[in-house]
N, C-alpha and C. Protein backbone atom coordinates (compact mmCIF):
# COMPACT_ATOMS: atom_id res chain seq x y z
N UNK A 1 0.83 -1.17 0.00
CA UNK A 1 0.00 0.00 0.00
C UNK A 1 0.88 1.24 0.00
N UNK A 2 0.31 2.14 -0.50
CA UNK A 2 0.99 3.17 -1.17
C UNK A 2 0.35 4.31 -0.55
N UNK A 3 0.93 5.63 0.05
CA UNK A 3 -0.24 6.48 0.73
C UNK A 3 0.43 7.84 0.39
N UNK A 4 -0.59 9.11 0.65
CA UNK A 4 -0.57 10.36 0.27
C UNK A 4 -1.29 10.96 1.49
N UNK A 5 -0.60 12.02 2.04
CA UNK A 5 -1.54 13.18 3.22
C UNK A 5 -2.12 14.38 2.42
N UNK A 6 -3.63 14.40 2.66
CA UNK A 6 -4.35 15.44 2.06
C UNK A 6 -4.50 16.41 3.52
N UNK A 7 -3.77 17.88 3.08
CA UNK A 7 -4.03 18.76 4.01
C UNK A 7 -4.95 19.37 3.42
N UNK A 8 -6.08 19.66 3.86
CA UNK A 8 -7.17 20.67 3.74
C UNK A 8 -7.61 21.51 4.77
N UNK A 9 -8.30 22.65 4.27
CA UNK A 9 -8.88 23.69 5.23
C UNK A 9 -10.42 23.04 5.49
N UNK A 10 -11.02 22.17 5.30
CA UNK A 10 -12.32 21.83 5.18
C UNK A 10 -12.37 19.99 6.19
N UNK A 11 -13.02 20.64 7.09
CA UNK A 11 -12.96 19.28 8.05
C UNK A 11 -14.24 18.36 7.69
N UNK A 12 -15.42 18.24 6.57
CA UNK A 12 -15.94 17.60 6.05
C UNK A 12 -15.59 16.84 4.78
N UNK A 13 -13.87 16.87 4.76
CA UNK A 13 -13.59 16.28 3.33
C UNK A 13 -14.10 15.00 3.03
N UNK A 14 -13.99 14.34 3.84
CA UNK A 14 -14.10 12.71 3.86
C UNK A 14 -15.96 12.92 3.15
N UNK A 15 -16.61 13.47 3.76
CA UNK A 15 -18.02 13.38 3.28
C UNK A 15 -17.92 13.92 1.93
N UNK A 16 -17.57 14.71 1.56
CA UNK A 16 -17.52 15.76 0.02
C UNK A 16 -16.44 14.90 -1.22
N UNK A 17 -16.03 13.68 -0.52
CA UNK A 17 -15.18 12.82 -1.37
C UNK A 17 -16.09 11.81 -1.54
N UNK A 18 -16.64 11.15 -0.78
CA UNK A 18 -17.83 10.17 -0.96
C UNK A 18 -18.73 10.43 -1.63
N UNK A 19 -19.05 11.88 -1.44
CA UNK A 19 -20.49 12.37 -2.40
C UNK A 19 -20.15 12.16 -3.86
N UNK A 20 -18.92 12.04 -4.17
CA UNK A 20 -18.71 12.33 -5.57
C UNK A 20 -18.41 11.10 -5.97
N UNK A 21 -17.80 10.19 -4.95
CA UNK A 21 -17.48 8.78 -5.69
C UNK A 21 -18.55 8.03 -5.02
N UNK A 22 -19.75 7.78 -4.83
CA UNK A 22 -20.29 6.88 -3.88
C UNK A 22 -21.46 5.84 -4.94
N UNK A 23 -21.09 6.62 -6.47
CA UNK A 23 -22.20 6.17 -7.30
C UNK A 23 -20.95 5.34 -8.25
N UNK A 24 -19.54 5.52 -8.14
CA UNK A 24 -18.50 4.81 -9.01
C UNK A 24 -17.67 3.82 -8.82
N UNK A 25 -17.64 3.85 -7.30
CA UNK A 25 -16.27 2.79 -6.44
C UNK A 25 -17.61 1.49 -6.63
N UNK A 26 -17.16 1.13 -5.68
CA UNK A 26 -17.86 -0.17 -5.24
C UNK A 26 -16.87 -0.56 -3.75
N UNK A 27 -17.78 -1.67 -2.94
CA UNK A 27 -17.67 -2.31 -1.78
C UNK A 27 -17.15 -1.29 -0.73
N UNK A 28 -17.91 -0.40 -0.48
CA UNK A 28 -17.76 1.02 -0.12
C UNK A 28 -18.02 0.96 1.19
N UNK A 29 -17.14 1.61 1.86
CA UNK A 29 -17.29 1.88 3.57
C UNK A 29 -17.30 3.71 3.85
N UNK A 30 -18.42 4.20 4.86
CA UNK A 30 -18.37 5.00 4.69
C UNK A 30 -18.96 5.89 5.85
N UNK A 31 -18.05 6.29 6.65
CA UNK A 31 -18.92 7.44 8.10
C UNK A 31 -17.78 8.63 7.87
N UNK A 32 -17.99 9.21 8.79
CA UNK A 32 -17.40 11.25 8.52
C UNK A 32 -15.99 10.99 8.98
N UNK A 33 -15.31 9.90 9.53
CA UNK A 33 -13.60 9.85 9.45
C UNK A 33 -12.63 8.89 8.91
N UNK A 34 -13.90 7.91 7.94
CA UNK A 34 -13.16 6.88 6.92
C UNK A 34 -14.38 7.01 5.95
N UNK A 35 -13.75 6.75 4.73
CA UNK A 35 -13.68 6.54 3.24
C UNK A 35 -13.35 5.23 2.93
N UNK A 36 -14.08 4.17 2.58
CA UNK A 36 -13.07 3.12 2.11
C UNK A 36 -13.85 2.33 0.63
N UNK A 37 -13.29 2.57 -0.72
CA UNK A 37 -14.03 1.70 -1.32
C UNK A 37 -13.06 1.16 -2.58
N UNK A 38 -13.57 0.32 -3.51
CA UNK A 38 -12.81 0.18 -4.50
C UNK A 38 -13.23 0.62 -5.92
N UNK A 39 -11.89 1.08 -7.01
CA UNK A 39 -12.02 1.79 -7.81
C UNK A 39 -11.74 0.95 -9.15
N UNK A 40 -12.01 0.61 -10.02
CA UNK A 40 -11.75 -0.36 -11.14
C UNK A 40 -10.78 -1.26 -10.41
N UNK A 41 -10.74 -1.66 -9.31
CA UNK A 41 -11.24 -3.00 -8.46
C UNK A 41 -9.58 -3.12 -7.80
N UNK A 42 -9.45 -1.43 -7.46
CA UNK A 42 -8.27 -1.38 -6.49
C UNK A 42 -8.75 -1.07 -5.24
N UNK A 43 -7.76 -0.64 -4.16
CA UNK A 43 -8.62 -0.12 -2.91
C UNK A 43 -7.67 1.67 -2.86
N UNK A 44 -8.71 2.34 -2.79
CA UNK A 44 -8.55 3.93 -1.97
C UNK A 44 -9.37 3.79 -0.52
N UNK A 45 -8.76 3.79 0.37
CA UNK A 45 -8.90 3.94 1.58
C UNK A 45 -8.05 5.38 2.31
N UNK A 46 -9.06 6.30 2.75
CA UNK A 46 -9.34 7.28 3.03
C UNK A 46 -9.36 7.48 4.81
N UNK A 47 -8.73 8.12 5.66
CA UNK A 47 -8.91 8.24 6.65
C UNK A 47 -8.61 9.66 7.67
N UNK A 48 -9.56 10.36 8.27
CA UNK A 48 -8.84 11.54 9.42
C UNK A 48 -7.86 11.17 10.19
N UNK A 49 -6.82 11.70 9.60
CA UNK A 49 -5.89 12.21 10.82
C UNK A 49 -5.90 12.75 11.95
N UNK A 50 -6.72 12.68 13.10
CA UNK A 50 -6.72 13.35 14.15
C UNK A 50 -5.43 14.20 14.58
N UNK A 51 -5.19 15.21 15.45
CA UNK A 51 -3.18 15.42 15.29
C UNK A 51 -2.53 15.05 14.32
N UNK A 52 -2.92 15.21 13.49
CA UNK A 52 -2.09 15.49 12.15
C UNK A 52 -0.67 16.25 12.27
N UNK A 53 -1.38 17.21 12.66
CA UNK A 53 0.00 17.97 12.76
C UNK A 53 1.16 17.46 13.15
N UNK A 54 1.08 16.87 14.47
CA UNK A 54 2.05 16.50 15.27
C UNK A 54 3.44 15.61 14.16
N UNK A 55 3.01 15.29 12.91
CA UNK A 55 4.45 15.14 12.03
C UNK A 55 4.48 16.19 11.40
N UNK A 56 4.25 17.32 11.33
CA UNK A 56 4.59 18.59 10.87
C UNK A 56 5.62 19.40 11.20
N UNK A 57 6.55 20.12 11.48
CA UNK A 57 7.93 21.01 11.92
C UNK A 57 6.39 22.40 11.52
N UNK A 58 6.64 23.46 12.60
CA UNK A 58 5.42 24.40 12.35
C UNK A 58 5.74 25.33 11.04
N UNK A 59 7.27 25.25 10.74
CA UNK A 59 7.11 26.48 9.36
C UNK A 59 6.90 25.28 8.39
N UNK A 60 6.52 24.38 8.35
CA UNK A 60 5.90 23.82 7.04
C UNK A 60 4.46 23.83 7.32
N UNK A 61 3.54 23.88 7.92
CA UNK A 61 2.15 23.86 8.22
C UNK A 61 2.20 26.02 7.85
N UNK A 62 3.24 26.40 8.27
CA UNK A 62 2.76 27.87 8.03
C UNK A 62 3.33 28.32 6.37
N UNK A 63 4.00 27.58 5.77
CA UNK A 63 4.38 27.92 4.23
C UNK A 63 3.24 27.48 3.70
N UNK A 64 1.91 26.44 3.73
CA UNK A 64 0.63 26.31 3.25
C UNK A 64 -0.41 27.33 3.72
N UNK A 65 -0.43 27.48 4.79
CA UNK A 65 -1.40 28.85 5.39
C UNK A 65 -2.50 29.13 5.18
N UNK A 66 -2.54 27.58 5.50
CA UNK A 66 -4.42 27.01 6.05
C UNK A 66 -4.45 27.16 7.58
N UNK A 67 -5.24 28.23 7.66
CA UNK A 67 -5.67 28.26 9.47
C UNK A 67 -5.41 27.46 10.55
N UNK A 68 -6.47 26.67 9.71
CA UNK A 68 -6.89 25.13 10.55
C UNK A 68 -7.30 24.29 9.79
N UNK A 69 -5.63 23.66 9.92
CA UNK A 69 -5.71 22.45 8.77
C UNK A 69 -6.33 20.86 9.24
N UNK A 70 -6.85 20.07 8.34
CA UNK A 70 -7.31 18.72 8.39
C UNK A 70 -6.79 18.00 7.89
N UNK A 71 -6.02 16.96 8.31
CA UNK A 71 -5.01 15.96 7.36
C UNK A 71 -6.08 14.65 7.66
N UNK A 72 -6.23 13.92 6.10
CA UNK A 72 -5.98 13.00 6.04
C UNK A 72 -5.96 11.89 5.16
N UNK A 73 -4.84 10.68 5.59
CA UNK A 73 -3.98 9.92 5.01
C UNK A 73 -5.55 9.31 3.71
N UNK A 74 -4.15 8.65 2.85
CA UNK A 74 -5.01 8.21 0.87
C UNK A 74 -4.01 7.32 1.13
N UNK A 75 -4.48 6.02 1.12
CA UNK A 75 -3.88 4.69 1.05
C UNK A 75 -4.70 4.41 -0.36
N UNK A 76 -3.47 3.72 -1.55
CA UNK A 76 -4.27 3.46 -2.45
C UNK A 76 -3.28 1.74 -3.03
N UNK A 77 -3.93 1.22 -3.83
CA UNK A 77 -3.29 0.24 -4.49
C UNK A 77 -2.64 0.26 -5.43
N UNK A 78 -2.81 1.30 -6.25
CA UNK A 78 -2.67 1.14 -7.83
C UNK A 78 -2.58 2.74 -7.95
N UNK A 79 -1.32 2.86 -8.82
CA UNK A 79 -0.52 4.36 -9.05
C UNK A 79 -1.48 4.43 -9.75
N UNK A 80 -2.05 4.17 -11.20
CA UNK A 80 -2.92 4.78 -11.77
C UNK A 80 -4.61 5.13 -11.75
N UNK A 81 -5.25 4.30 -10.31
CA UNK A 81 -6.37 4.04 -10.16
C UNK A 81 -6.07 5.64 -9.31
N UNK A 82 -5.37 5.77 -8.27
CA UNK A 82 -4.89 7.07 -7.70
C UNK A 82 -4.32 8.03 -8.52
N UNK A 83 -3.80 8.02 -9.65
CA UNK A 83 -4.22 9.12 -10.30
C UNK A 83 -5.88 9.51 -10.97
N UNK A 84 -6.41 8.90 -11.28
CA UNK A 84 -7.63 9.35 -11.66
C UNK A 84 -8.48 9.93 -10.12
N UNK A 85 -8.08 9.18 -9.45
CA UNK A 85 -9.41 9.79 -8.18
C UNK A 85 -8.65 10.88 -7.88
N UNK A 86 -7.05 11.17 -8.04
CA UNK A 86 -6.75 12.27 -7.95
C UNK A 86 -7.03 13.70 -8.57
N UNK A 87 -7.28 13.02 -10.08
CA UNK A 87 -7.48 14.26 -10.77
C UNK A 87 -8.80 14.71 -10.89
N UNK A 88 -10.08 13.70 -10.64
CA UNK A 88 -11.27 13.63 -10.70
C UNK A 88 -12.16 14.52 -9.75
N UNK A 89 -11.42 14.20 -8.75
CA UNK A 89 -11.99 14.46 -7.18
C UNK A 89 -11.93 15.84 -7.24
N UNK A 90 -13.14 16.48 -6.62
CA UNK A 90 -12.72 17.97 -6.58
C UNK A 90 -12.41 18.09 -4.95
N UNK A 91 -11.51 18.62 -4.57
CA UNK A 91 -11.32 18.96 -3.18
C UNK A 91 -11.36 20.52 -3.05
N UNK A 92 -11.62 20.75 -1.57
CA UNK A 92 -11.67 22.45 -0.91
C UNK A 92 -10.47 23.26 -1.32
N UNK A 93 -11.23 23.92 -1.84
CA UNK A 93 -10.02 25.10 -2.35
C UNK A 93 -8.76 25.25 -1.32
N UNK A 94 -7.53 25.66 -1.77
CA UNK A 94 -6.68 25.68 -1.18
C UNK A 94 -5.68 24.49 0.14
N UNK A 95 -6.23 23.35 -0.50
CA UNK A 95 -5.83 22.06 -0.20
C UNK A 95 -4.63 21.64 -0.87
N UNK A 96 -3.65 20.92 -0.01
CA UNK A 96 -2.23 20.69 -0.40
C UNK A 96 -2.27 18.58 -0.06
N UNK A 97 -1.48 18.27 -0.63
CA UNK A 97 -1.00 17.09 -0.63
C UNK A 97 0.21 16.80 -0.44
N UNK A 98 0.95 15.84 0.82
CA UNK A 98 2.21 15.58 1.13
C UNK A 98 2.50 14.10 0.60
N UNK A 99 3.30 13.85 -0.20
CA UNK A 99 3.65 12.29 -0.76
C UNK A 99 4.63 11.71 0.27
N UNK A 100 4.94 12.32 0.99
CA UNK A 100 5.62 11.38 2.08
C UNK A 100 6.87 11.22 1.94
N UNK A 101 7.33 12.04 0.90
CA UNK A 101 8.76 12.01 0.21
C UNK A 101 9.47 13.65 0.28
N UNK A 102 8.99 13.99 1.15
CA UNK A 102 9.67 15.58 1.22
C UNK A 102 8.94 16.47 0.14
N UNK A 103 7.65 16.16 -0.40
CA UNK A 103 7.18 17.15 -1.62
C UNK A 103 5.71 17.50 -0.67
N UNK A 104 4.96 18.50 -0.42
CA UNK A 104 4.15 19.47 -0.29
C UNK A 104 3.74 20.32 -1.16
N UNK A 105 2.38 19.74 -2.37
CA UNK A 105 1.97 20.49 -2.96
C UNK A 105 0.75 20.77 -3.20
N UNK A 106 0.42 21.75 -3.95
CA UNK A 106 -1.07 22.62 -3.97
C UNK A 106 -1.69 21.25 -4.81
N UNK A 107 -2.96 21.12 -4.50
CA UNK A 107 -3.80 20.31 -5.20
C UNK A 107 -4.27 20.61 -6.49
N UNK A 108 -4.45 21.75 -6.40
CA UNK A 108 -4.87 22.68 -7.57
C UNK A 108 -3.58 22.52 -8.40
N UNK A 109 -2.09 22.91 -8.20
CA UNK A 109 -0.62 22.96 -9.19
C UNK A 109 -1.04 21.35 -9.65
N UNK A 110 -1.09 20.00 -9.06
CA UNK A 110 -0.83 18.87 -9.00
C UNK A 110 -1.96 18.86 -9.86
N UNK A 111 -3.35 18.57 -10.29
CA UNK A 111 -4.25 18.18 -10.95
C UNK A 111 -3.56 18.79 -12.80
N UNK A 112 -3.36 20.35 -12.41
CA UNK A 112 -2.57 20.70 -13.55
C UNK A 112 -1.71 20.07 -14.45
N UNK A 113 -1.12 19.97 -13.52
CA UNK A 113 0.45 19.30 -13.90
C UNK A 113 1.36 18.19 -13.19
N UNK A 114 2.15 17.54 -13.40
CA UNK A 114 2.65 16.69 -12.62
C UNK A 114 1.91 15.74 -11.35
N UNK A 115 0.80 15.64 -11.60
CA UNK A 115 -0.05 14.54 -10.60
C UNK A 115 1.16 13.07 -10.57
N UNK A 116 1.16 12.52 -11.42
CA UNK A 116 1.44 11.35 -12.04
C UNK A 116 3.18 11.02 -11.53
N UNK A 117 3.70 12.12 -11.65
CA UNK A 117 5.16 11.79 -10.85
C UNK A 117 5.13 12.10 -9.41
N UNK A 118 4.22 13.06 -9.07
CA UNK A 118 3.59 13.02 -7.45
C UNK A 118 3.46 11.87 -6.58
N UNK A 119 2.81 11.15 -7.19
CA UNK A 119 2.75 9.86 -6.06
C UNK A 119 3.52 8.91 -6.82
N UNK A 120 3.76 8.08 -5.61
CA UNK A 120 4.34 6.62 -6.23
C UNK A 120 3.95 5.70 -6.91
């Protein structure tokens, strides 16, 4: 399993991600701090980070400069099943993504451009 941290300003993400995939995944799990279903018959599993922060150093939570941020972890199976829910998915404006590899980027730059070398 392969995973990605979604920082957002919007602490209903998990619901506003379901709304949009809940008619496409299949074998779907689903309350307000997990996400879990499958996508052309991989798994995206979705979960809140409670203290999120706490793996953060504070000038990297303040170079994004979301208030009050919401992390949470995108466990997926398949690099390319996670690019599409990546690029598909609309998330809260001003939402960043950490690959776990020292990269922190805008969701919005990443759908643009370079999604695909973003994650693993």
């Amino acid at each position: 399993m392969k995973s990605v941290i979604l920082i957002s300003p919007c602490e209903n993400e998990i619901k506003n991600l379901y709304q949009q995939w809940k008619d496409l995944g299949s074998n779907i799990y689903f309350n307000y701090s997990t996400f879990d279903m499958l996508l052309e018959g991989e798994g995206i599993y979705i979960d809140c980070l409670h203290n999120g922060n706490i793996h953060y150093d504070d000038d990297e939570l303040t170079k994004i400069g979301i208030d009050i941020p919401y992390f949470y972890g995108i466990d997926y199976s398949n690099k390319e099943v996670m690019f599409r829910f990546l690029s598909e998915s609309i998330f809260a404006k001003g939402s960043f993504l950490d690959n776990d590899l020292g990269q922190i980027e805008s969701v919005t730059k990443l759908q643009r451009e370079g999604l695909m070398s973003f994650i693993e």
